[in-house]
C-alpha atoms as a PDB file:
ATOM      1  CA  UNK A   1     -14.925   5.309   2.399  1.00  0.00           C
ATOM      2  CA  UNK A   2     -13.430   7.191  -0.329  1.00  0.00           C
ATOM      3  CA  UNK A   3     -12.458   4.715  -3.666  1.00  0.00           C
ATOM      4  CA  UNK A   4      -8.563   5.197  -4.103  1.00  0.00           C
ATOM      5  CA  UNK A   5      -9.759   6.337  -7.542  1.00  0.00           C
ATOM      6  CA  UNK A   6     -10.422  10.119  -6.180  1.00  0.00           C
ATOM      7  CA  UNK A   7      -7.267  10.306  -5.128  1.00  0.00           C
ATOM      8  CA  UNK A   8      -5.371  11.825  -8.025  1.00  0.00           C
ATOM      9  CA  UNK A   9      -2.045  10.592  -8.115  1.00  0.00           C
ATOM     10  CA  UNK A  10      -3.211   7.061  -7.002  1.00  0.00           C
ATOM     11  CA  UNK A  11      -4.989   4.227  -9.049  1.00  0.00           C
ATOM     12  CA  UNK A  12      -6.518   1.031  -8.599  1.00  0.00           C
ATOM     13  CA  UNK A  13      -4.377  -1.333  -6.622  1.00  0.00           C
ATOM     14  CA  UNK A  14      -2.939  -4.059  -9.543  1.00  0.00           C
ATOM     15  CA  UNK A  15      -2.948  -7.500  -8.964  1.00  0.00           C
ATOM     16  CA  UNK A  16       0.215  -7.775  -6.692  1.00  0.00           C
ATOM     17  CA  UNK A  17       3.044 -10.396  -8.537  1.00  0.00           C
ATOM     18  CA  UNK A  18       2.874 -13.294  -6.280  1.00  0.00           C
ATOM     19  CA  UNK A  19      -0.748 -13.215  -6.178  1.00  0.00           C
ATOM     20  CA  UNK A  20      -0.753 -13.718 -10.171  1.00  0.00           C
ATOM     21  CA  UNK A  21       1.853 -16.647 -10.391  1.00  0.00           C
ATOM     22  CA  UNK A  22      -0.153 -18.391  -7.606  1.00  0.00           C
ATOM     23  CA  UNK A  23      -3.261 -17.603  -9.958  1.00  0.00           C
ATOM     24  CA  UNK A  24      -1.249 -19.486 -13.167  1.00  0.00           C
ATOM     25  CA  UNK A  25      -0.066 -22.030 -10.924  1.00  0.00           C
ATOM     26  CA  UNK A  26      -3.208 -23.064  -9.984  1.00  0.00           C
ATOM     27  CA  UNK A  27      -4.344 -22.801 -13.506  1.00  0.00           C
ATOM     28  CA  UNK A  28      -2.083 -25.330 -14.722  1.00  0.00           C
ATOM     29  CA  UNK A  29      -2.339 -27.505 -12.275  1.00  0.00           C
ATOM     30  CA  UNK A  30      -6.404 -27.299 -12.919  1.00  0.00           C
ATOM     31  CA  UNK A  31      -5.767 -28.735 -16.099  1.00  0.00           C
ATOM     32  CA  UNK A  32      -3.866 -31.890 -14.888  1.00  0.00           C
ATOM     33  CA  UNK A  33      -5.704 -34.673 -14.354  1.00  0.00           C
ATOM     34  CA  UNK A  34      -4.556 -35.685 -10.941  1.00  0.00           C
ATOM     35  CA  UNK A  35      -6.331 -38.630  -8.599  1.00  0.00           C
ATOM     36  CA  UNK A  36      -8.433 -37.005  -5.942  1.00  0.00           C
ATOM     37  CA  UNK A  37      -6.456 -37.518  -2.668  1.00  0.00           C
ATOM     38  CA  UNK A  38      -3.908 -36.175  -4.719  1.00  0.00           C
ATOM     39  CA  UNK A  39      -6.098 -32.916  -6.250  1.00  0.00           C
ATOM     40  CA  UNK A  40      -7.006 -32.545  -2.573  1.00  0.00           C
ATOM     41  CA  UNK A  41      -3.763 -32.307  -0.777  1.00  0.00           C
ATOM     42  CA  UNK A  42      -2.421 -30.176  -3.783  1.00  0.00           C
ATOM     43  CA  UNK A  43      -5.496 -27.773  -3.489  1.00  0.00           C
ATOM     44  CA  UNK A  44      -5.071 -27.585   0.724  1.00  0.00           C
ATOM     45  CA  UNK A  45      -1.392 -26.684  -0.096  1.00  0.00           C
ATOM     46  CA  UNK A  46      -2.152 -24.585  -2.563  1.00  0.00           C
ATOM     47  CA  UNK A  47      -4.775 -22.671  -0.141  1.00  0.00           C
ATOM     48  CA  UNK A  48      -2.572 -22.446   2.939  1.00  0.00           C
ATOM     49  CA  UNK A  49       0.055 -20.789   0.350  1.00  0.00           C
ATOM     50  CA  UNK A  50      -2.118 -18.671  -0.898  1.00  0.00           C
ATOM     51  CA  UNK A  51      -3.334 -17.770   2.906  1.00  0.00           C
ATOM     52  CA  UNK A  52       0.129 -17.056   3.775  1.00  0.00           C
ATOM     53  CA  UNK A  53       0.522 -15.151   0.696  1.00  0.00           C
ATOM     54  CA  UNK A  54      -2.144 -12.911   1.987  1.00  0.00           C
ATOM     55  CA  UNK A  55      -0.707 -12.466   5.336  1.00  0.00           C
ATOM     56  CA  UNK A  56       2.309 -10.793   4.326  1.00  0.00           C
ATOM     57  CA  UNK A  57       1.028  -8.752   1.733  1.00  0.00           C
ATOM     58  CA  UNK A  58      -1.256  -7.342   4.333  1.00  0.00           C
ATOM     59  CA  UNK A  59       1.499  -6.679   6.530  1.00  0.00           C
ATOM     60  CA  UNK A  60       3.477  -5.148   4.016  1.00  0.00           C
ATOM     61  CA  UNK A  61       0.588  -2.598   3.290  1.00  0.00           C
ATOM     62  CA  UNK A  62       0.492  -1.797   6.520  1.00  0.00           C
ATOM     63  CA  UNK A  63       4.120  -1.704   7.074  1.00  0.00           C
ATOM     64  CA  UNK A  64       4.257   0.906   4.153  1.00  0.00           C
ATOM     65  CA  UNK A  65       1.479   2.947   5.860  1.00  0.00           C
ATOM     66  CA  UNK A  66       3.173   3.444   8.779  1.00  0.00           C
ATOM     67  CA  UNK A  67       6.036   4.163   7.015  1.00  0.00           C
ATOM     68  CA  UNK A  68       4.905   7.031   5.272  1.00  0.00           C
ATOM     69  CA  UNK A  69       3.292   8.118   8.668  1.00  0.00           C
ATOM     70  CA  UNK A  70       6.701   8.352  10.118  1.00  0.00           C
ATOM     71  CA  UNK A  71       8.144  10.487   6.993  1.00  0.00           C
ATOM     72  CA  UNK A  72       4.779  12.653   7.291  1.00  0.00           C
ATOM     73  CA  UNK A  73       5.721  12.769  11.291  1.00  0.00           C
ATOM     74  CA  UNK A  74       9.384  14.228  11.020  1.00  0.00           C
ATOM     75  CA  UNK A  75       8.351  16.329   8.092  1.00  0.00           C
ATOM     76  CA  UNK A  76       5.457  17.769  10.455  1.00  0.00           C
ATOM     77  CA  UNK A  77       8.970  18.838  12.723  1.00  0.00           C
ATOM     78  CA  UNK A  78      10.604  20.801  10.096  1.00  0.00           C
ATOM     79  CA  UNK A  79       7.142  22.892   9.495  1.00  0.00           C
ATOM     80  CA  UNK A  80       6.907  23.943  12.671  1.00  0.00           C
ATOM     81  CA  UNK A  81       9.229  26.819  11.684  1.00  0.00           C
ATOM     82  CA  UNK A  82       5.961  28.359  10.412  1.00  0.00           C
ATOM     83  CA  UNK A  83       5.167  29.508  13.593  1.00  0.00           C
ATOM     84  CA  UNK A  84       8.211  31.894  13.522  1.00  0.00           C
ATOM     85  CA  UNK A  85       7.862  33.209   9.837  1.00  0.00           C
ATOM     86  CA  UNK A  86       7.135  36.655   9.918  1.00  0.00           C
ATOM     87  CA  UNK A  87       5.396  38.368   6.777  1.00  0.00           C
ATOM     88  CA  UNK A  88       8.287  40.119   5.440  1.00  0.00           C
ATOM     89  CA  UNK A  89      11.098  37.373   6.525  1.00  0.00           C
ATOM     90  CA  UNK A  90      14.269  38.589   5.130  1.00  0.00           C
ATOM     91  CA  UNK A  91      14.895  35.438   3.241  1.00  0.00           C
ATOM     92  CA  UNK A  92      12.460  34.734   0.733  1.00  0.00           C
ATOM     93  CA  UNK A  93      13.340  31.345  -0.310  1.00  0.00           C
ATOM     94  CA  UNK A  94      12.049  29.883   3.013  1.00  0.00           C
ATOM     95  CA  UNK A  95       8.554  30.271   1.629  1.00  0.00           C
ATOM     96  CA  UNK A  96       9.539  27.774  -1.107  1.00  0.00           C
ATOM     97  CA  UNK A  97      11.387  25.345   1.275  1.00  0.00           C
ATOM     98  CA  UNK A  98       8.347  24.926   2.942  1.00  0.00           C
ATOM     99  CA  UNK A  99       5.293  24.870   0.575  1.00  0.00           C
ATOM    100  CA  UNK A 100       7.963  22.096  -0.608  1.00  0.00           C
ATOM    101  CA  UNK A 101       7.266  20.178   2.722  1.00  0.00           C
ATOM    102  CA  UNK A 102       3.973  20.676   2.447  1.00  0.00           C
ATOM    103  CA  UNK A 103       3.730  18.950  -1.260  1.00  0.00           C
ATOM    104  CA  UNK A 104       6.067  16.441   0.060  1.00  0.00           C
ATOM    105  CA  UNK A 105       3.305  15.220   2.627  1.00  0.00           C
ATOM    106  CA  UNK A 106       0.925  15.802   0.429  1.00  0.00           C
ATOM    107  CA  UNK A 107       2.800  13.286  -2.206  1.00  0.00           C
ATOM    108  CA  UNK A 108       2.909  10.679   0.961  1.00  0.00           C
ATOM    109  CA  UNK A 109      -0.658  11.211   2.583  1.00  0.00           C
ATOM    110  CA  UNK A 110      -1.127   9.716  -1.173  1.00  0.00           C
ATOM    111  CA  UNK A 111       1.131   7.181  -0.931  1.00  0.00           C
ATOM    112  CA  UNK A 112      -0.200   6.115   2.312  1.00  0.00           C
ATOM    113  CA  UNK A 113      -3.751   6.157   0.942  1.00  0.00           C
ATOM    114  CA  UNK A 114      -2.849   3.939  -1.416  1.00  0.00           C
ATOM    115  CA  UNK A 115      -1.039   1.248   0.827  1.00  0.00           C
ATOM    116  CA  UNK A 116      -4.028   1.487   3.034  1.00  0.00           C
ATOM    117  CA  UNK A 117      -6.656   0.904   0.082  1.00  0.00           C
ATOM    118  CA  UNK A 118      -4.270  -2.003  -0.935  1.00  0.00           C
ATOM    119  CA  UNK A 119      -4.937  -3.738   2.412  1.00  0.00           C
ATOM    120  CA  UNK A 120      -8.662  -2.830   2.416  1.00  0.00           C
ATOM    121  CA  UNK A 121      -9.025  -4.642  -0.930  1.00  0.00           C
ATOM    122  CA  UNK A 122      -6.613  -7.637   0.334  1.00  0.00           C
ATOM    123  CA  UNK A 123      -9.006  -7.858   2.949  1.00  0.00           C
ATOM    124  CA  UNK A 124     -12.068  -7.538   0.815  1.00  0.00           C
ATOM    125  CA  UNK A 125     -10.498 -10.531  -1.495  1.00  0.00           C
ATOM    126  CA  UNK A 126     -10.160 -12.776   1.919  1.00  0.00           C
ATOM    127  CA  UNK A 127     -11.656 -11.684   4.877  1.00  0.00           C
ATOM    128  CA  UNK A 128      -9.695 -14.034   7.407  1.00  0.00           C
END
């Protein structure tokens, strides 16, 4: 698979938000000194959050790639007036219009790459 890196307007997925503040959290409450039925239930609570935390950022990746699969979709409509361009069309400007659509899905193929690499690397992090 292709490293979101060689894709040119995307870069390495960040460490979403939540994902950091659960990362403090934790980091704090490391350095409490805390009985250990106590430690324990805080660290299974902790690790169910965290799990859940994971779910929906997955979903959300995927929810954005489908997304931009739809826009890429109706786009894919418009550019079927290609097929009825003739080489010296009378207006010019349609030549522009559509190289636009065609940078357009090129700008969310990207986008899309990038949501996707985000969930490969959430699931990389935590394969459940």
């Amino acid at each position: 698979m292709i490293p979101a890196t060689h894709f040119p307007h995307a870069s390495a997925p960040e460490e979403p938000r939540d994902a950091a503040v659960i990362r403090r959290i934790r980091t704090v409450i490391d350095s409490v000194e805390l009985d250990c039925e106590c430690r324990a239930r805080l660290d299974d609570a902790l690790a169910r959050f965290g799990a859940l935390e994971q779910q929906r950022m997955r979903r959300q990746q995927l929810t954005l790639a489908r997304q931009h699969r739809e826009r890429i979709k109706a786009i894919l409509d418009f550019l079927q007036e290609v097929d009825h361009l003739m080489v010296n069309e009378p207006d010019g400007s349609v030549y522009g219009e559509l190289a636009l659509l065609f940078e357009e899905i090129s700008v969310i193929a990207t986008e899309g790459a990038v949501a996707m690499h985000g969930l490969e690397a959430l699931r990389a992090e935590n394969p459940r």
